[in-house]
N, C-alpha and C. Protein backbone atom coordinates (compact mmCIF):
# COMPACT_ATOMS: atom_id res chain seq x y z
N UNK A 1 0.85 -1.17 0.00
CA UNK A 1 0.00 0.00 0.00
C UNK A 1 0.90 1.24 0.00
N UNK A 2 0.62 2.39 -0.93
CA UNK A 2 1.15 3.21 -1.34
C UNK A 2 1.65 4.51 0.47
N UNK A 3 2.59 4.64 1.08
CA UNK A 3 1.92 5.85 1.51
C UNK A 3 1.89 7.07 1.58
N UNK A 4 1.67 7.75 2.57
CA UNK A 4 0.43 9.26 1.76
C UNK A 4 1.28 9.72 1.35
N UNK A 5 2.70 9.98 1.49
CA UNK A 5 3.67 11.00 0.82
C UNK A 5 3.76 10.91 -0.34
N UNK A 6 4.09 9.83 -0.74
CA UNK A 6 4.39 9.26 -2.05
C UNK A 6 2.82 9.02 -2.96
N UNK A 7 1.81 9.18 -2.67
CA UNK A 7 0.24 9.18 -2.81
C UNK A 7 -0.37 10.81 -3.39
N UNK A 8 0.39 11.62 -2.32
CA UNK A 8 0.50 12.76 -2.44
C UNK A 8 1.38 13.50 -3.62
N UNK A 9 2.54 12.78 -3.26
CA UNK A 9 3.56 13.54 -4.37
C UNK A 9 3.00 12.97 -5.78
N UNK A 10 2.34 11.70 -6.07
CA UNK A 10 2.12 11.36 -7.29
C UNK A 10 0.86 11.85 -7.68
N UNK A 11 -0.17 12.91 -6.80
CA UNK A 11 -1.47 13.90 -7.21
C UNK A 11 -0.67 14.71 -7.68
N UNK A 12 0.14 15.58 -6.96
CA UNK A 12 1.21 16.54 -7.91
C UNK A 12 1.33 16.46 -8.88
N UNK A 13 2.11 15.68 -8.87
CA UNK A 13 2.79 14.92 -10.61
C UNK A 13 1.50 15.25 -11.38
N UNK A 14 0.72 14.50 -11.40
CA UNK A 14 -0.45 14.37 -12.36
C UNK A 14 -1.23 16.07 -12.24
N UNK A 15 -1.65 16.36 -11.38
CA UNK A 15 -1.89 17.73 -11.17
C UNK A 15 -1.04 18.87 -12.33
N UNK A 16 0.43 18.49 -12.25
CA UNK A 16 1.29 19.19 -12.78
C UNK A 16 0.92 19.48 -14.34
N UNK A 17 1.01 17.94 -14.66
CA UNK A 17 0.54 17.53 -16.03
C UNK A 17 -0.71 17.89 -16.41
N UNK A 18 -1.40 17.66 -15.98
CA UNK A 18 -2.83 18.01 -16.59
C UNK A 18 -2.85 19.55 -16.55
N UNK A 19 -2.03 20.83 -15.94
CA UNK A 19 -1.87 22.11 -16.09
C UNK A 19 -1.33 22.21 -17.27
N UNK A 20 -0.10 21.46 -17.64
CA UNK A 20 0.83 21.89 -18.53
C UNK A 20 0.14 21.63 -19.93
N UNK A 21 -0.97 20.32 -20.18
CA UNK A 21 -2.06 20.03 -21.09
C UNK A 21 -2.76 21.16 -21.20
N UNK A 22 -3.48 21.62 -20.40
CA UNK A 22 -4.26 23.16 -20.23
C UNK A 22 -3.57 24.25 -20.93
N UNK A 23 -2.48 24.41 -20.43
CA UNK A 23 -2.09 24.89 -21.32
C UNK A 23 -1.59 25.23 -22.44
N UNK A 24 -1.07 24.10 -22.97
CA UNK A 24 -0.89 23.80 -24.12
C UNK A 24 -2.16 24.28 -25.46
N UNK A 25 -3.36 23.69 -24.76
CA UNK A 25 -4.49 24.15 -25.20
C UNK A 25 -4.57 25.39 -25.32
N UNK A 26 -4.69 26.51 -24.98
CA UNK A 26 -4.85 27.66 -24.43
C UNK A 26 -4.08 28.87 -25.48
N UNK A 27 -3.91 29.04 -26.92
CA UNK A 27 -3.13 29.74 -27.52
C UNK A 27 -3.51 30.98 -27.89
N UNK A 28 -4.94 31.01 -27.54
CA UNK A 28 -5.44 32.15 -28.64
C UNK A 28 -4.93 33.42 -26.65
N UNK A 29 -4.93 35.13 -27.69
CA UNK A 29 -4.63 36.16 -27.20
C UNK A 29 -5.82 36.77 -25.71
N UNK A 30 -6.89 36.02 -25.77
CA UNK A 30 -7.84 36.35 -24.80
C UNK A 30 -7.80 35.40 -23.95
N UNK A 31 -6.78 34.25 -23.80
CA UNK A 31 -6.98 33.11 -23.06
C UNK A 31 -5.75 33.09 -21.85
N UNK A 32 -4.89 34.60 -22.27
CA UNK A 32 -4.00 34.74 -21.60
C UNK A 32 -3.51 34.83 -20.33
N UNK A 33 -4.64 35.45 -19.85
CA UNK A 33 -5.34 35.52 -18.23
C UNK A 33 -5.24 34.08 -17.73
N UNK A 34 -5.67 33.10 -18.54
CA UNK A 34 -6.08 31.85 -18.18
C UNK A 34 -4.76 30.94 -17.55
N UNK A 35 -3.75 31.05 -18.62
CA UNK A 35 -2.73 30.40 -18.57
C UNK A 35 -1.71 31.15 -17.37
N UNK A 36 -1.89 32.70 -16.94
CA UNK A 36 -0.85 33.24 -16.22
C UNK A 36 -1.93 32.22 -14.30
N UNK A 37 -3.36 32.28 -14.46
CA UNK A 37 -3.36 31.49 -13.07
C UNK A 37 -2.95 29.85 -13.33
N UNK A 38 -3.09 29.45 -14.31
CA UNK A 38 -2.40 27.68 -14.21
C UNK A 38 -0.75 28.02 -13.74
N UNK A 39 0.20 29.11 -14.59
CA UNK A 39 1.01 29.00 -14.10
C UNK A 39 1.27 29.28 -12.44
N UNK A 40 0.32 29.91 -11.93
CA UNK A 40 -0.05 30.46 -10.70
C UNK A 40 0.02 28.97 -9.67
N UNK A 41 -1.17 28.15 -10.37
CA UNK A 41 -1.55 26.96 -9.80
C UNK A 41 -0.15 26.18 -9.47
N UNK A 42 0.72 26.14 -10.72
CA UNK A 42 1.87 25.16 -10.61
C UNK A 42 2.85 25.97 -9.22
N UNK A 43 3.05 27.15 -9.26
CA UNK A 43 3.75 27.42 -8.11
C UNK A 43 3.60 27.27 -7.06
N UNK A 44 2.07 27.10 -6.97
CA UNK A 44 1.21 26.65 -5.55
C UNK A 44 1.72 25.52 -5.17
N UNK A 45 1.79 24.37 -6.40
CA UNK A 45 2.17 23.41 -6.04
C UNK A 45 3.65 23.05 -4.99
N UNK A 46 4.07 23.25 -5.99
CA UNK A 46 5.59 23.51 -6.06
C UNK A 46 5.87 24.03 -4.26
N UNK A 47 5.20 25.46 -3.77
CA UNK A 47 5.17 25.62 -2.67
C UNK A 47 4.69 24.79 -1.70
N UNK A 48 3.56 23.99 -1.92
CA UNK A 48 3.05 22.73 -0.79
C UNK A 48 4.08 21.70 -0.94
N UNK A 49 4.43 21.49 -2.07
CA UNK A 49 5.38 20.33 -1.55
C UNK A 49 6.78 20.67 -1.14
N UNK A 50 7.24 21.51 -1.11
CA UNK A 50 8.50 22.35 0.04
C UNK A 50 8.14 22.20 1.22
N UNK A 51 6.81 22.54 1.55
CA UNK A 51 6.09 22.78 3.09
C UNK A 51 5.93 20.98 3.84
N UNK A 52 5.85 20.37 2.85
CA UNK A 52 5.55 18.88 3.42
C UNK A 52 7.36 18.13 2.98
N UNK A 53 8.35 18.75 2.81
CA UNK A 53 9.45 17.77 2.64
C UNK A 53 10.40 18.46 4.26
N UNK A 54 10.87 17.03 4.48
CA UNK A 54 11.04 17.08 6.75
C UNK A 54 13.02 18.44 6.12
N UNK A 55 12.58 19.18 7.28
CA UNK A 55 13.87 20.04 6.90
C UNK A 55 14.88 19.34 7.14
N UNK A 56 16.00 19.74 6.55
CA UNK A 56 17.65 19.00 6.86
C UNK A 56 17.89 20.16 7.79
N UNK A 57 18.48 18.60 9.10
CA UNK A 57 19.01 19.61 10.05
C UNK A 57 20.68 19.62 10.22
């Protein structure tokens, strides 16, 4: 059985991907707005999983 860290880190992953699909989609000049919060979203990410990795002491 998987656990949650690694459960967690692999929603990321996929999370990640399915943004980067989004955007990919996303070319035309009015959709621009759209793509600056996905990139928004990915930093979010990026920041929760800093917050959940144990600090080096």
């Amino acid at each position: 059985m998987p656990t949650l860290p690694s459960v967690s880190d692999q929603r990321h992953s996929e999370a990640e991907r399915l943004i980067e699909v989004a955007r990919g989609l996303l070319d035309r000049p009015e959709e621009e707005m759209v793509v600056n919060y996905l990139d928004h979203a990915i930093e979010a990410l990026h920041m929760i999983g800093e917050d959940r990795r144990p600090a080096l002491v």
